[in-house]
N, C-alpha and C. Protein backbone atom coordinates (compact mmCIF):
# COMPACT_ATOMS: atom_id res chain seq x y z
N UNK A 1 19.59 369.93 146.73
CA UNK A 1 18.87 369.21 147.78
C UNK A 1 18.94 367.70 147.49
N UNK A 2 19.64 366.91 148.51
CA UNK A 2 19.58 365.49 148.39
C UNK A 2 18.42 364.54 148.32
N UNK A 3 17.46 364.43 147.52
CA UNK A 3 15.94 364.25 148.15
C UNK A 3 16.30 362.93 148.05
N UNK A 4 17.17 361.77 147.88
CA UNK A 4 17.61 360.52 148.67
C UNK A 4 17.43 360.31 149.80
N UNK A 5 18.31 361.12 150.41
CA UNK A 5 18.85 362.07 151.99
C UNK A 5 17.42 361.46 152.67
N UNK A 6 16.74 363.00 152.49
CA UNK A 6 15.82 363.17 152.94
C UNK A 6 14.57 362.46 152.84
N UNK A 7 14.40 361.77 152.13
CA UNK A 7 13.39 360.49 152.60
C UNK A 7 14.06 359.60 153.24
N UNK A 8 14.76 359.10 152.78
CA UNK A 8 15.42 357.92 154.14
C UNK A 8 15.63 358.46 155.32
N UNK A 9 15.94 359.72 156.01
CA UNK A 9 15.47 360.29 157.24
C UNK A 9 14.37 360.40 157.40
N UNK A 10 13.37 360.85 156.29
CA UNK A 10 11.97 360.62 156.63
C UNK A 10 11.94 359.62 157.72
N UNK A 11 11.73 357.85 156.36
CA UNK A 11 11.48 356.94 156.58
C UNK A 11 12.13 356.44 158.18
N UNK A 12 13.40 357.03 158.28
CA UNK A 12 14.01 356.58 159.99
C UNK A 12 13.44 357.37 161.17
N UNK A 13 12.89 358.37 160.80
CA UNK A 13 12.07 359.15 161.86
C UNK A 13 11.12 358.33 162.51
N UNK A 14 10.07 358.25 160.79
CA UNK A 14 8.57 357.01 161.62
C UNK A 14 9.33 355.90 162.37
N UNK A 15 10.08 355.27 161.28
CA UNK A 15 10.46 353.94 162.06
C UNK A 15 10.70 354.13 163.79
N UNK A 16 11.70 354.95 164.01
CA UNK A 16 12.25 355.17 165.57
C UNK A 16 10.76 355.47 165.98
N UNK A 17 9.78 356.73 165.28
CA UNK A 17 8.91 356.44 166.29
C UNK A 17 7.77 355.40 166.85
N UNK A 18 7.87 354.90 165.47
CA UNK A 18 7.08 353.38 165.94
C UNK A 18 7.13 352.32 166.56
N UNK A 19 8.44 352.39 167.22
CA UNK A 19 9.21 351.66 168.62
C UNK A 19 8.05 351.19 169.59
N UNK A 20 7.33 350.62 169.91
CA UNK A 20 6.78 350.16 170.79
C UNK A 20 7.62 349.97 171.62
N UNK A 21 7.59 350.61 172.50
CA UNK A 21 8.14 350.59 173.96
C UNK A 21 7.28 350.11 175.03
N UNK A 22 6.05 350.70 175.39
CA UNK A 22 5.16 349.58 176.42
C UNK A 22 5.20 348.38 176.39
N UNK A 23 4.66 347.99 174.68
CA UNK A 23 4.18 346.97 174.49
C UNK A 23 5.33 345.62 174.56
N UNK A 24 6.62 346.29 173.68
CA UNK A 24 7.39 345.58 173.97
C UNK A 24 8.13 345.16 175.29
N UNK A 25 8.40 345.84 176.25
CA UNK A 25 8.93 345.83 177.29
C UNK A 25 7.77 344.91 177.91
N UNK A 26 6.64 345.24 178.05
CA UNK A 26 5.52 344.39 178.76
C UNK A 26 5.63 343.12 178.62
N UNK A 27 5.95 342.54 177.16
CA UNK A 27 5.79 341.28 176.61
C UNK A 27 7.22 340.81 177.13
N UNK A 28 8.27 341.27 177.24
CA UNK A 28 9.45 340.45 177.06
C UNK A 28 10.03 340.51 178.58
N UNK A 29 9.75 341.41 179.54
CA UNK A 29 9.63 341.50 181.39
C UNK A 29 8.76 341.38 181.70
N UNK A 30 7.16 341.17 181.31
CA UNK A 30 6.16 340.82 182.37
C UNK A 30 5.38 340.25 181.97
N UNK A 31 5.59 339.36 179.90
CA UNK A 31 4.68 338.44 179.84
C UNK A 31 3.27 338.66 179.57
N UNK A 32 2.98 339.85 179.61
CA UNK A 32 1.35 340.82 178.79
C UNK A 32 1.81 341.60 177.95
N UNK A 33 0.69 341.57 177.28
CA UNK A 33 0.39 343.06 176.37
C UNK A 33 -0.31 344.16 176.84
N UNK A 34 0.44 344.97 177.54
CA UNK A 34 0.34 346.36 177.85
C UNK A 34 -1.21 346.91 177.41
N UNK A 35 -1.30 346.66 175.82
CA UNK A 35 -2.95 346.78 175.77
C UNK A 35 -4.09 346.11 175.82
N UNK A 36 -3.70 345.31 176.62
CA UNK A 36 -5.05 344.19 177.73
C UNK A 36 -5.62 344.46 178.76
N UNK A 37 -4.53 345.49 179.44
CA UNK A 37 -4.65 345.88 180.47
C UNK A 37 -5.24 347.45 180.94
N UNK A 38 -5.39 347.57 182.02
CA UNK A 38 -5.82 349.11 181.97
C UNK A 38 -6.39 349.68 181.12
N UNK A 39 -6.15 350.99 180.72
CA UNK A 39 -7.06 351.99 179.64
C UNK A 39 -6.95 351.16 178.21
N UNK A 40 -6.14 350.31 178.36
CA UNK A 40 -5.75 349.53 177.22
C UNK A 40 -4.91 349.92 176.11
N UNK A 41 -4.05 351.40 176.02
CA UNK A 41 -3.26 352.63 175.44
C UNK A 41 -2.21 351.71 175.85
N UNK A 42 -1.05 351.99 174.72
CA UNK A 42 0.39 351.95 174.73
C UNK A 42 1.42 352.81 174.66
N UNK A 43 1.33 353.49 176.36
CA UNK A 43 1.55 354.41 176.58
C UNK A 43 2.22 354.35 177.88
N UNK A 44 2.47 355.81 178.28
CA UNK A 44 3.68 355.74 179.73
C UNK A 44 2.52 355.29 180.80
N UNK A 45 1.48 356.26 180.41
CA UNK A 45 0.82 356.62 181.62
C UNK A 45 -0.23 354.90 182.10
N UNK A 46 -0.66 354.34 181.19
CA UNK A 46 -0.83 352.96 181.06
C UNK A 46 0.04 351.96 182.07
N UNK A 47 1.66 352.57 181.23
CA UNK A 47 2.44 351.51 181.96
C UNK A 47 2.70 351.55 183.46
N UNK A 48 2.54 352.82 183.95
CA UNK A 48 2.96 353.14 185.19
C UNK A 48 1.58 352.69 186.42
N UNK A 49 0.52 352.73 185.46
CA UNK A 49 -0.80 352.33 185.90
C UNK A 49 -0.99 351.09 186.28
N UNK A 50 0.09 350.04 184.95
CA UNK A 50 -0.44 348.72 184.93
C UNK A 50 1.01 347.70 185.83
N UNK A 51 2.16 348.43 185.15
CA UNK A 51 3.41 347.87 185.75
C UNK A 51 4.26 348.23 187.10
N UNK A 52 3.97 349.50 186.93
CA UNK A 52 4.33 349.95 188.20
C UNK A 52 5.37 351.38 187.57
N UNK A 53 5.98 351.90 188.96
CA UNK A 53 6.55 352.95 188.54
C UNK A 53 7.96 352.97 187.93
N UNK A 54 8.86 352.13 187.81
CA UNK A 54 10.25 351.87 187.07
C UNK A 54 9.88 351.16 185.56
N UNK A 55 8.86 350.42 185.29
CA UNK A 55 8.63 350.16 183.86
C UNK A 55 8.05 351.64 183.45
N UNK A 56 7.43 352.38 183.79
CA UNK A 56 6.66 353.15 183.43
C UNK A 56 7.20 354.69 183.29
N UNK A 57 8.22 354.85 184.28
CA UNK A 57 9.68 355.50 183.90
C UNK A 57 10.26 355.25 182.68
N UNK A 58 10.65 353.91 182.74
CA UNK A 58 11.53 353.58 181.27
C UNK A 58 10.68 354.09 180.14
N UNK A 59 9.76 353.30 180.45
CA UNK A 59 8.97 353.42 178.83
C UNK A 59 8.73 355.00 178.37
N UNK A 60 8.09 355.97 179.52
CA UNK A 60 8.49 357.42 178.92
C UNK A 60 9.58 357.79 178.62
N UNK A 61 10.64 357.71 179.05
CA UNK A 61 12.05 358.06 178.60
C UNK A 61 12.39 358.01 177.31
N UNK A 62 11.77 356.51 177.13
CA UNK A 62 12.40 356.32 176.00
C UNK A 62 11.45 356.71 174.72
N UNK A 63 9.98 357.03 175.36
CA UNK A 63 9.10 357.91 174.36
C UNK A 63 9.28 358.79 174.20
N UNK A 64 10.12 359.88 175.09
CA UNK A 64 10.64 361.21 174.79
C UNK A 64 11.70 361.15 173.78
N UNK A 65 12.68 359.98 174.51
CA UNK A 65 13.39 360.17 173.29
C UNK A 65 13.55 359.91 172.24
N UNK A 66 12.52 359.38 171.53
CA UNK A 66 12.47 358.99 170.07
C UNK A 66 12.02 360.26 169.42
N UNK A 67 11.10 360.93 170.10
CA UNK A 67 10.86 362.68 169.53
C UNK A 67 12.08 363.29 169.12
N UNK A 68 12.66 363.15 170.43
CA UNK A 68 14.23 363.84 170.37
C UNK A 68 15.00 363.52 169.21
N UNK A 69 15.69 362.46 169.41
CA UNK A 69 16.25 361.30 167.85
C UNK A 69 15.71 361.58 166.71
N UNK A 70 14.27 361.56 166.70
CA UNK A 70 13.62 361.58 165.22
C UNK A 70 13.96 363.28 164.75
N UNK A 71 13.68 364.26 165.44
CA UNK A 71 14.19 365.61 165.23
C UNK A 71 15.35 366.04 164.77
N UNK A 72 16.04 365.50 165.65
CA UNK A 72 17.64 365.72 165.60
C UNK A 72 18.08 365.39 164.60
N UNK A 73 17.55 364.36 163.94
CA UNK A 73 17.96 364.01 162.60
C UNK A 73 17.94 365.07 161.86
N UNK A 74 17.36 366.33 161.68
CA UNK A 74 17.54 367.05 160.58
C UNK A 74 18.49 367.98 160.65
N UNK A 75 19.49 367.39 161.76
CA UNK A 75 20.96 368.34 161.76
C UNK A 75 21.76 367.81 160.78
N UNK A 76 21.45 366.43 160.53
CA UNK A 76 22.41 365.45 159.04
C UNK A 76 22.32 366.18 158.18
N UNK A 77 21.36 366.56 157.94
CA UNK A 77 20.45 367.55 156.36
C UNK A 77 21.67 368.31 156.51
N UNK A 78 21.67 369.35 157.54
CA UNK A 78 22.20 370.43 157.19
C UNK A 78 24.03 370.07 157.10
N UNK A 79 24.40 368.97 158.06
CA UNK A 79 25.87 368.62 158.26
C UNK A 79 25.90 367.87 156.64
N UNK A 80 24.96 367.52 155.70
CA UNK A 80 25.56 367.14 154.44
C UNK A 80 25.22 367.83 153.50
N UNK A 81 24.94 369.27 153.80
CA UNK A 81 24.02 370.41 152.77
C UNK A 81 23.37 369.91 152.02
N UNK A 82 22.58 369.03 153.06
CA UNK A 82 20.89 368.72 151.67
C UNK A 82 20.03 369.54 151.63
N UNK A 83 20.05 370.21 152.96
CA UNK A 83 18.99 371.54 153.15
C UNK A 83 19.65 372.59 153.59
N UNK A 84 19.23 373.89 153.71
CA UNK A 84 19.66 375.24 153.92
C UNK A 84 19.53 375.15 155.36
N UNK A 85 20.90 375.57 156.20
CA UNK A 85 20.35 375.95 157.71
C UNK A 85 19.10 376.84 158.00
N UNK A 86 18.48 377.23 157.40
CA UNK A 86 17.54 378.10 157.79
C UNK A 86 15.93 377.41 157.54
N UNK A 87 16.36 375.91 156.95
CA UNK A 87 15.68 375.35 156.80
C UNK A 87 15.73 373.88 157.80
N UNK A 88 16.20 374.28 158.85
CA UNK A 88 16.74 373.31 159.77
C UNK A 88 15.22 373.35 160.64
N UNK A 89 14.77 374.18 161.19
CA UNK A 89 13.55 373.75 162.37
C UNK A 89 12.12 373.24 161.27
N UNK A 90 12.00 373.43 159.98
CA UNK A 90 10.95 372.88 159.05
C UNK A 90 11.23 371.67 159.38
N UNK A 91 12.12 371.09 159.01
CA UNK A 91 12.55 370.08 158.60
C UNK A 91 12.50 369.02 159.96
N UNK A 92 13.39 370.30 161.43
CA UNK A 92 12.92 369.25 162.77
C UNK A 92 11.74 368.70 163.29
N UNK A 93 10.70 369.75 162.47
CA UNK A 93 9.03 369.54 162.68
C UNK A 93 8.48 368.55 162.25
N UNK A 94 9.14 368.32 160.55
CA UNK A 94 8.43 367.17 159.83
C UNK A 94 9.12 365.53 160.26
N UNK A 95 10.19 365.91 160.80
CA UNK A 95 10.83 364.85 160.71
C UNK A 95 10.36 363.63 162.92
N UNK A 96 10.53 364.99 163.48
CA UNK A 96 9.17 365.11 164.71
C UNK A 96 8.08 364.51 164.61
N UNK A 97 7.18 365.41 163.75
CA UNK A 97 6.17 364.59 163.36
C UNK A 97 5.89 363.48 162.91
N UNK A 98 6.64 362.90 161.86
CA UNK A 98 6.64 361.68 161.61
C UNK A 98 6.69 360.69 163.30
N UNK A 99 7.85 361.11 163.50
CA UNK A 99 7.91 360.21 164.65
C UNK A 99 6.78 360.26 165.49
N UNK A 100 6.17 360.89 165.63
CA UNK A 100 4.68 361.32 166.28
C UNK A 100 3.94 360.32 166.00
N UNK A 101 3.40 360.41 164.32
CA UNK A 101 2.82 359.31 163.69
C UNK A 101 3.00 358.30 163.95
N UNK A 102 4.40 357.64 164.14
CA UNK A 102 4.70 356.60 163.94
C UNK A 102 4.61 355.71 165.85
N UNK A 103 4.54 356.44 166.66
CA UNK A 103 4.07 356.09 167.96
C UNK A 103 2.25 355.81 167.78
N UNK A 104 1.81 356.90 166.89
CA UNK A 104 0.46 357.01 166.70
C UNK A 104 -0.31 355.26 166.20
N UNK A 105 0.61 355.24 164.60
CA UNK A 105 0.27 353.90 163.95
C UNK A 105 1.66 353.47 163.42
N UNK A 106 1.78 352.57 164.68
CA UNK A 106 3.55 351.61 164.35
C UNK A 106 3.27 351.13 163.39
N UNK A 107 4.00 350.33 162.55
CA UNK A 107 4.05 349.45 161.78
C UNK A 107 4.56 348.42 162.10
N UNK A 108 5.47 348.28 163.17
CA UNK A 108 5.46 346.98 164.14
C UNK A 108 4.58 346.45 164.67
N UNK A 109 3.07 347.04 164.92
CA UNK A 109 2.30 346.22 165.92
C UNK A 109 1.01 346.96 164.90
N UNK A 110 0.91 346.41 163.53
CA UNK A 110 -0.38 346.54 163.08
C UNK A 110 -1.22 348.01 163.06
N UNK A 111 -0.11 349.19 163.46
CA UNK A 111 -0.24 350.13 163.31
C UNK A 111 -1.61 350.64 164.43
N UNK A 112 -1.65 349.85 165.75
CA UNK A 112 -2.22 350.41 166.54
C UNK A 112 -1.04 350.51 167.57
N UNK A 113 -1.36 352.09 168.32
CA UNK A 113 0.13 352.71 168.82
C UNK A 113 -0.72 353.33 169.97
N UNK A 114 0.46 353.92 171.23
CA UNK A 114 -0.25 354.83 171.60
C UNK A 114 -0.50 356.58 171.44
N UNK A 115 -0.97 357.63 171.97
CA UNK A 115 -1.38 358.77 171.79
C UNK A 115 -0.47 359.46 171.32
N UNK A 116 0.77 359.30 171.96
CA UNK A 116 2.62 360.04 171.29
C UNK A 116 2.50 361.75 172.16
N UNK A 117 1.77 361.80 173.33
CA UNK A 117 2.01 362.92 173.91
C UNK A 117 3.90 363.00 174.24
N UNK A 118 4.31 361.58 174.92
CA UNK A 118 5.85 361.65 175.03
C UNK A 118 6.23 361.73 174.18
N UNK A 119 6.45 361.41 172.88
CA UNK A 119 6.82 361.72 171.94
C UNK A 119 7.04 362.73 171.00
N UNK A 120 5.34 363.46 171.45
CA UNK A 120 5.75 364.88 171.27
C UNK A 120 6.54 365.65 171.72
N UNK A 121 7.00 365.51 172.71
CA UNK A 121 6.90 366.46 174.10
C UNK A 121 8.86 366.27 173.93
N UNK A 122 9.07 365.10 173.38
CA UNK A 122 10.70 364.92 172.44
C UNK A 122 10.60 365.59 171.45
N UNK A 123 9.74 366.11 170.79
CA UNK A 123 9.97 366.40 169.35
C UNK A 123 10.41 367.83 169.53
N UNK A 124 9.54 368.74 171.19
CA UNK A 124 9.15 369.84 171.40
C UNK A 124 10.63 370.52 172.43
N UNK A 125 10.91 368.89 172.58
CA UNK A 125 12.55 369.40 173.46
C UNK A 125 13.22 369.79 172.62
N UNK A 126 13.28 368.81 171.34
CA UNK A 126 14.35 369.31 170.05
C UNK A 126 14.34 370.59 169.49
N UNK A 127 12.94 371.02 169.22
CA UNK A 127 12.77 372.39 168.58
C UNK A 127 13.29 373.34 169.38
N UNK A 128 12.08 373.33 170.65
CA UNK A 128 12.23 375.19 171.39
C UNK A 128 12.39 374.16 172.72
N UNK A 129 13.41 373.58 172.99
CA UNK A 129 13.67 373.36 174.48
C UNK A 129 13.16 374.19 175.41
N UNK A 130 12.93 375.96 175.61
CA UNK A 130 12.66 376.29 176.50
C UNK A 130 11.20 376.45 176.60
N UNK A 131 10.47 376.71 175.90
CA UNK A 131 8.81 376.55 175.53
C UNK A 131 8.64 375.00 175.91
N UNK A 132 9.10 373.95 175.47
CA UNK A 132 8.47 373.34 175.99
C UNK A 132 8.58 372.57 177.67
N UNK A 133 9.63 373.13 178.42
CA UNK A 133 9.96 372.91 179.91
C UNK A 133 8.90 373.44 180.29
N UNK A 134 8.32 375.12 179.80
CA UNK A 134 7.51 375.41 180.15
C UNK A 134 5.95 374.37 180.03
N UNK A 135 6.04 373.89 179.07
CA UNK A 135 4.75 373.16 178.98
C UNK A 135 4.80 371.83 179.79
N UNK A 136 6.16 371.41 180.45
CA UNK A 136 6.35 370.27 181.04
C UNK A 136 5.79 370.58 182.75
N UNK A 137 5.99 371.86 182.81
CA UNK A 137 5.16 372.64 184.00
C UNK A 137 4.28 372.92 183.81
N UNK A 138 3.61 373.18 183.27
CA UNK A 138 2.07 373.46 182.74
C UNK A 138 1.52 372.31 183.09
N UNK A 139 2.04 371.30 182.42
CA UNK A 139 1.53 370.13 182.18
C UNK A 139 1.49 369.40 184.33
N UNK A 140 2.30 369.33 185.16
CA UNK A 140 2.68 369.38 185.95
C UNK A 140 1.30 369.81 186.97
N UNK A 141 1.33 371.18 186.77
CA UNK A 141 0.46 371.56 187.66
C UNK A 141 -1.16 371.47 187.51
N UNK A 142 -1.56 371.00 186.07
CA UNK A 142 -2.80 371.24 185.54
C UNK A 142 -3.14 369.08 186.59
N UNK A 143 -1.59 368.15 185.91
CA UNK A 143 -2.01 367.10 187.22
C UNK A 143 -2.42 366.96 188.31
N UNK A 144 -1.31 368.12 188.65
CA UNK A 144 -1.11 367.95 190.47
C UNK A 144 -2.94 368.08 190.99
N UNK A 145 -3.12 369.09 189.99
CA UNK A 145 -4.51 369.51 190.55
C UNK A 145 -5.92 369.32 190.24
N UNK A 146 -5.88 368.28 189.28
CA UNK A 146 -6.65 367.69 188.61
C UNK A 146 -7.12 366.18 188.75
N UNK A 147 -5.64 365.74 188.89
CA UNK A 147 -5.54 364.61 188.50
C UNK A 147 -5.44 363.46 187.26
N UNK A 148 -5.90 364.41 185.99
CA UNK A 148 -6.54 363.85 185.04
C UNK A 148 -4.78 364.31 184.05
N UNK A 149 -4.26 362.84 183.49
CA UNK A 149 -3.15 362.98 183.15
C UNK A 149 -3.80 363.46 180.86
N UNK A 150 -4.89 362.79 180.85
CA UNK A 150 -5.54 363.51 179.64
C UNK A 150 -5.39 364.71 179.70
N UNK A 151 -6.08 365.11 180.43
CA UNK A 151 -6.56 366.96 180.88
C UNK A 151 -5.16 367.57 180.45
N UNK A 152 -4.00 367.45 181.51
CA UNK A 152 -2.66 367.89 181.66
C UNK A 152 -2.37 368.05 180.40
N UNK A 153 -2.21 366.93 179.55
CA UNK A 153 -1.26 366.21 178.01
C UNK A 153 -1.97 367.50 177.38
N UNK A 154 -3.12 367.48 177.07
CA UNK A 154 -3.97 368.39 175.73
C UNK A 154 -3.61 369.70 176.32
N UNK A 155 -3.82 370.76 177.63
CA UNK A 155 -3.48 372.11 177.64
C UNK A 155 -2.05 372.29 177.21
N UNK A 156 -1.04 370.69 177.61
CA UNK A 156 0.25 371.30 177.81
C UNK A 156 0.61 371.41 176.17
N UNK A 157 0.23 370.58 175.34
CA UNK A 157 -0.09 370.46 173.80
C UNK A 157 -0.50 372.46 172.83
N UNK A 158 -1.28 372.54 173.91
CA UNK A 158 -1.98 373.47 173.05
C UNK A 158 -1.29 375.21 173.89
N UNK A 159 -0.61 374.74 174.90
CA UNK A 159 0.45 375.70 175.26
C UNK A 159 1.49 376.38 174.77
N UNK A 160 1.95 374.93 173.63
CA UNK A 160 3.40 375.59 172.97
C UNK A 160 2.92 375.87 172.08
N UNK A 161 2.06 375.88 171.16
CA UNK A 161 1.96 377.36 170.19
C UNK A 161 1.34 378.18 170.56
N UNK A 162 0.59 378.20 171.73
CA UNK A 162 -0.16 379.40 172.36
C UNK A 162 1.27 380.31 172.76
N UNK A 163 2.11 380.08 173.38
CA UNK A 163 3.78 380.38 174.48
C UNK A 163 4.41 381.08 173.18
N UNK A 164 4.22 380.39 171.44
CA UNK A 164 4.79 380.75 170.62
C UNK A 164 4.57 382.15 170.09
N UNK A 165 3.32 382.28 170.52
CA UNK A 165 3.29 384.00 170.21
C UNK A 165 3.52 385.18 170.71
N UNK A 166 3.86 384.67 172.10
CA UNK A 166 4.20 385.56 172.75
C UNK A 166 5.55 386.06 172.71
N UNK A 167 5.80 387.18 172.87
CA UNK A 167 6.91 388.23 172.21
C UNK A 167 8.09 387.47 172.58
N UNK A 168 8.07 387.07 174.19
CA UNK A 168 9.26 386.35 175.17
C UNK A 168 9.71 385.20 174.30
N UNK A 169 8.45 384.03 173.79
CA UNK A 169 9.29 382.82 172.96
C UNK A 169 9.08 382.96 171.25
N UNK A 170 8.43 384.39 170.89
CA UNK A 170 7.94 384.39 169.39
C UNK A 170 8.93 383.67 168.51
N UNK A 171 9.07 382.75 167.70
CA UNK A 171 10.09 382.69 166.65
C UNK A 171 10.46 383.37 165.41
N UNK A 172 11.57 383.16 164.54
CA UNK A 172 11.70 384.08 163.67
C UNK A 172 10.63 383.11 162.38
N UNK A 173 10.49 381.78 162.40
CA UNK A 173 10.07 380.94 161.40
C UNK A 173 8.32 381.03 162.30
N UNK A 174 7.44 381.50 161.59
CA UNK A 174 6.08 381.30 161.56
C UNK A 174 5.59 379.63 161.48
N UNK A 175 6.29 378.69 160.45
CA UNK A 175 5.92 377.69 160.48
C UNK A 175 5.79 376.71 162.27
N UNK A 176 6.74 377.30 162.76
CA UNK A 176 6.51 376.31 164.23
C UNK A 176 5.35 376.68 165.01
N UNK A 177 4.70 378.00 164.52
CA UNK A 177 3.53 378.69 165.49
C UNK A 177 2.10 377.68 164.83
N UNK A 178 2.67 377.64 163.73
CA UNK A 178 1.50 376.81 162.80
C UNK A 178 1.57 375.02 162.90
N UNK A 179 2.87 374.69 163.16
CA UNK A 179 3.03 373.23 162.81
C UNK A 179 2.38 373.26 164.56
N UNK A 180 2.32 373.73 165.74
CA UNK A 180 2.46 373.23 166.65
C UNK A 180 0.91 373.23 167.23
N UNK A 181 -0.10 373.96 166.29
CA UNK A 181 -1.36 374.43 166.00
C UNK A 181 -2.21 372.64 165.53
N UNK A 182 -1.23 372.43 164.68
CA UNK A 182 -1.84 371.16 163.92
C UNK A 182 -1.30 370.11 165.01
N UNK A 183 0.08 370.16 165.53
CA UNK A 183 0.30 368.58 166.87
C UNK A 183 -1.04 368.85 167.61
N UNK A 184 -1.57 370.05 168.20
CA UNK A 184 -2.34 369.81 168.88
C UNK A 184 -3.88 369.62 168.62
N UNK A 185 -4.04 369.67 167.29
CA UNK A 185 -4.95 368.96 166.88
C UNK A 185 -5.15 367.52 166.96
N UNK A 186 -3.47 367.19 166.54
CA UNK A 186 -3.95 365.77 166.73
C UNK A 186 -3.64 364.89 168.20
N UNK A 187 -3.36 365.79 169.07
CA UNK A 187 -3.39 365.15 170.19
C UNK A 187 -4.86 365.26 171.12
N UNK A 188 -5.72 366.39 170.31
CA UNK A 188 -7.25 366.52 170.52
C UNK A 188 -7.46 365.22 169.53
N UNK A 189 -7.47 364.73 168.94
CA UNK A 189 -8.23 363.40 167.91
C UNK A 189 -7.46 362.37 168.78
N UNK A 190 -6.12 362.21 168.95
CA UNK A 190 -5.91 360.86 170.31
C UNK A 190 -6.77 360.88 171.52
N UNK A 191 -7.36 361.63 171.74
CA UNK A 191 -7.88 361.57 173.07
C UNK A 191 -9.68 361.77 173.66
N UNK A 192 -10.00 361.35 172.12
CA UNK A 192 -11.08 361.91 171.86
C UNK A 192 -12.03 361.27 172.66
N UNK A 193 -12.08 360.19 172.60
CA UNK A 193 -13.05 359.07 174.06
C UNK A 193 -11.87 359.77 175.36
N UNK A 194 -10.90 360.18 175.69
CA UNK A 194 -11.04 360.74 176.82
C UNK A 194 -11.78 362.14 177.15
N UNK A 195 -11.99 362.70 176.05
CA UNK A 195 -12.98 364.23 176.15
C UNK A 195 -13.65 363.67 176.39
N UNK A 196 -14.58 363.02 175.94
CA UNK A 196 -16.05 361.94 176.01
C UNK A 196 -16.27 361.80 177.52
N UNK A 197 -15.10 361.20 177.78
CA UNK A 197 -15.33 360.87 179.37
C UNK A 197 -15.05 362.07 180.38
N UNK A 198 -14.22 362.98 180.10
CA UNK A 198 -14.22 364.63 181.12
C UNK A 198 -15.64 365.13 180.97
N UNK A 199 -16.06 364.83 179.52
CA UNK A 199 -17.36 366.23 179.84
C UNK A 199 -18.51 365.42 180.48
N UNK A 200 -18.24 363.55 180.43
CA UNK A 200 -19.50 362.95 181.20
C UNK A 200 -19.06 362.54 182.70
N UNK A 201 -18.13 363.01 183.09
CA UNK A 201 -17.72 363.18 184.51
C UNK A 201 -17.19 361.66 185.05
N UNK A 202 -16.74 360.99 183.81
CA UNK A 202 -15.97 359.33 183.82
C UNK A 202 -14.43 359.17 183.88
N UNK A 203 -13.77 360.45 183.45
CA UNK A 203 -12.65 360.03 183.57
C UNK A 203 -11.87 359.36 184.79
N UNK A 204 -11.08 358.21 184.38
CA UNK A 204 -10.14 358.06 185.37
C UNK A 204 -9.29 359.17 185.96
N UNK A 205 -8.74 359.16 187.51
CA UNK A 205 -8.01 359.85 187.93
C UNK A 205 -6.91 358.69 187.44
N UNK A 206 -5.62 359.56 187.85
CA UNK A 206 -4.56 359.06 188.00
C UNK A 206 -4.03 358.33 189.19
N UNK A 207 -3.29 357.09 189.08
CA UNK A 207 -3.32 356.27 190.47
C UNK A 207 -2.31 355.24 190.18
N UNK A 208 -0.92 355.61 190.31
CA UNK A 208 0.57 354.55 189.98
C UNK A 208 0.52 354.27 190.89
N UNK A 209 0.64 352.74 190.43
CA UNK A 209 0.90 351.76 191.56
C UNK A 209 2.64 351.94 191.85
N UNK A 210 3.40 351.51 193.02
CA UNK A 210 4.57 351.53 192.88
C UNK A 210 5.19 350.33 193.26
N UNK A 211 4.44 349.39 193.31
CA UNK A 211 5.29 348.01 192.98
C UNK A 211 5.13 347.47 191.59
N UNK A 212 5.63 346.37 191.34
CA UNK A 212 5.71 345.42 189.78
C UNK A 212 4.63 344.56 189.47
N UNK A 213 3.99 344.46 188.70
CA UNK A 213 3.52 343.19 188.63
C UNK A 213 4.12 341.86 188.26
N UNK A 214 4.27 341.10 188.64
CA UNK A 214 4.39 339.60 188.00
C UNK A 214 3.56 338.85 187.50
């Protein structure tokens, strides 16, 4: 096992996920900080709130795909036999996660980040692509009908290891039923002043603007 290797993929996981993407894009096309504004989160749903709907596009995209990227990295492991293929989805989890974290507390911006639901939701394409489309519909309809893009993020969170036990997506590795037990823990602790506000009947609805600001 290369354990060189594998911390410096560590270490490139957080990094990619600590990409500020709102914040940066905000500052360098529209001249704010993304967290001045609105819910004050550096996040898609923020941006689409505060910038409109094509910044707010980008910026998820590219929060998904740092999940994605940061995951994928642990195909190197196996393309330089630092790890055992069978030790390939552990490894997409931790290396996921990090990137999770690292949306969570950048180290570019003082280590305040936003929630990393997109980010997860990359990490969750990399693993079980089809579990989590499902949760991208989940997630979908719990909006449409709600409104509440909090609400949506946490069931669709706590879907893919719920989806994981079932016989249709069970895996052969137990660890993803468990690692995906703990993301959604911590996407219950990101959102914790938004519980605050569902159970006191404050939450914001959802409401994209679709022009730009200047």
């Amino acid at each position: 096992m290369n354990i060189l290797l594998i911390l410096g993929l560590f270490v490139a996981a957080y990094l990619i996920g600590a990409i500020c993407t709102a914040v940066w894009l905000g500052k360098a096309y529209y001249g704010i900080d993304i967290r001045q504004h609105g819910s004050g989160n550096s996040g898609a749903t923020n941006t689409f709130r505060v910038l409109g709907k094509k910044p707010g596009a980008i910026v998820m995209f590219i929060d998904i795909f740092k999940g994605w990227a940061a995951a994928s990295l642990a195909n190197l492991l196996v393309m330089f036999n630092a790890i055992e293929s069978d030790q390939l989805i552990t490894f997409k989890l931790l290396m996921g996660g990090l990137a999770v974290l690292g949306h969570i507390f950048p180290v570019y911006e003082k280590f305040k980040g936003g929630k990393g639901v997109a980010t997860l939701l990359g990490m969750m394409l990399a693993v079980q692509p089809e579990v989590a489309l499902v949760c991208i519909v989940i997630f979908m309809i719990v909006l449409f009908t709600s409104k509440y893009v909090s609400l949506g993020s946490m069931i669709a969170a706590l879907a893919f290891p719920v989806l994981l036990l079932l016989p249709r997506f069970n895996p052969e590795n137990p660890v993803l039923i468990v690692f995906g037990f703990v993301l959604f823990a911590v996407v219950v602790l990101t959102h914790r002043k938004n519980i605050n506000r569902l159970l006191q009947g404050e939450e914001s609805k959802t409401t994209i603007k679709l022009g730009r600001r200047r």
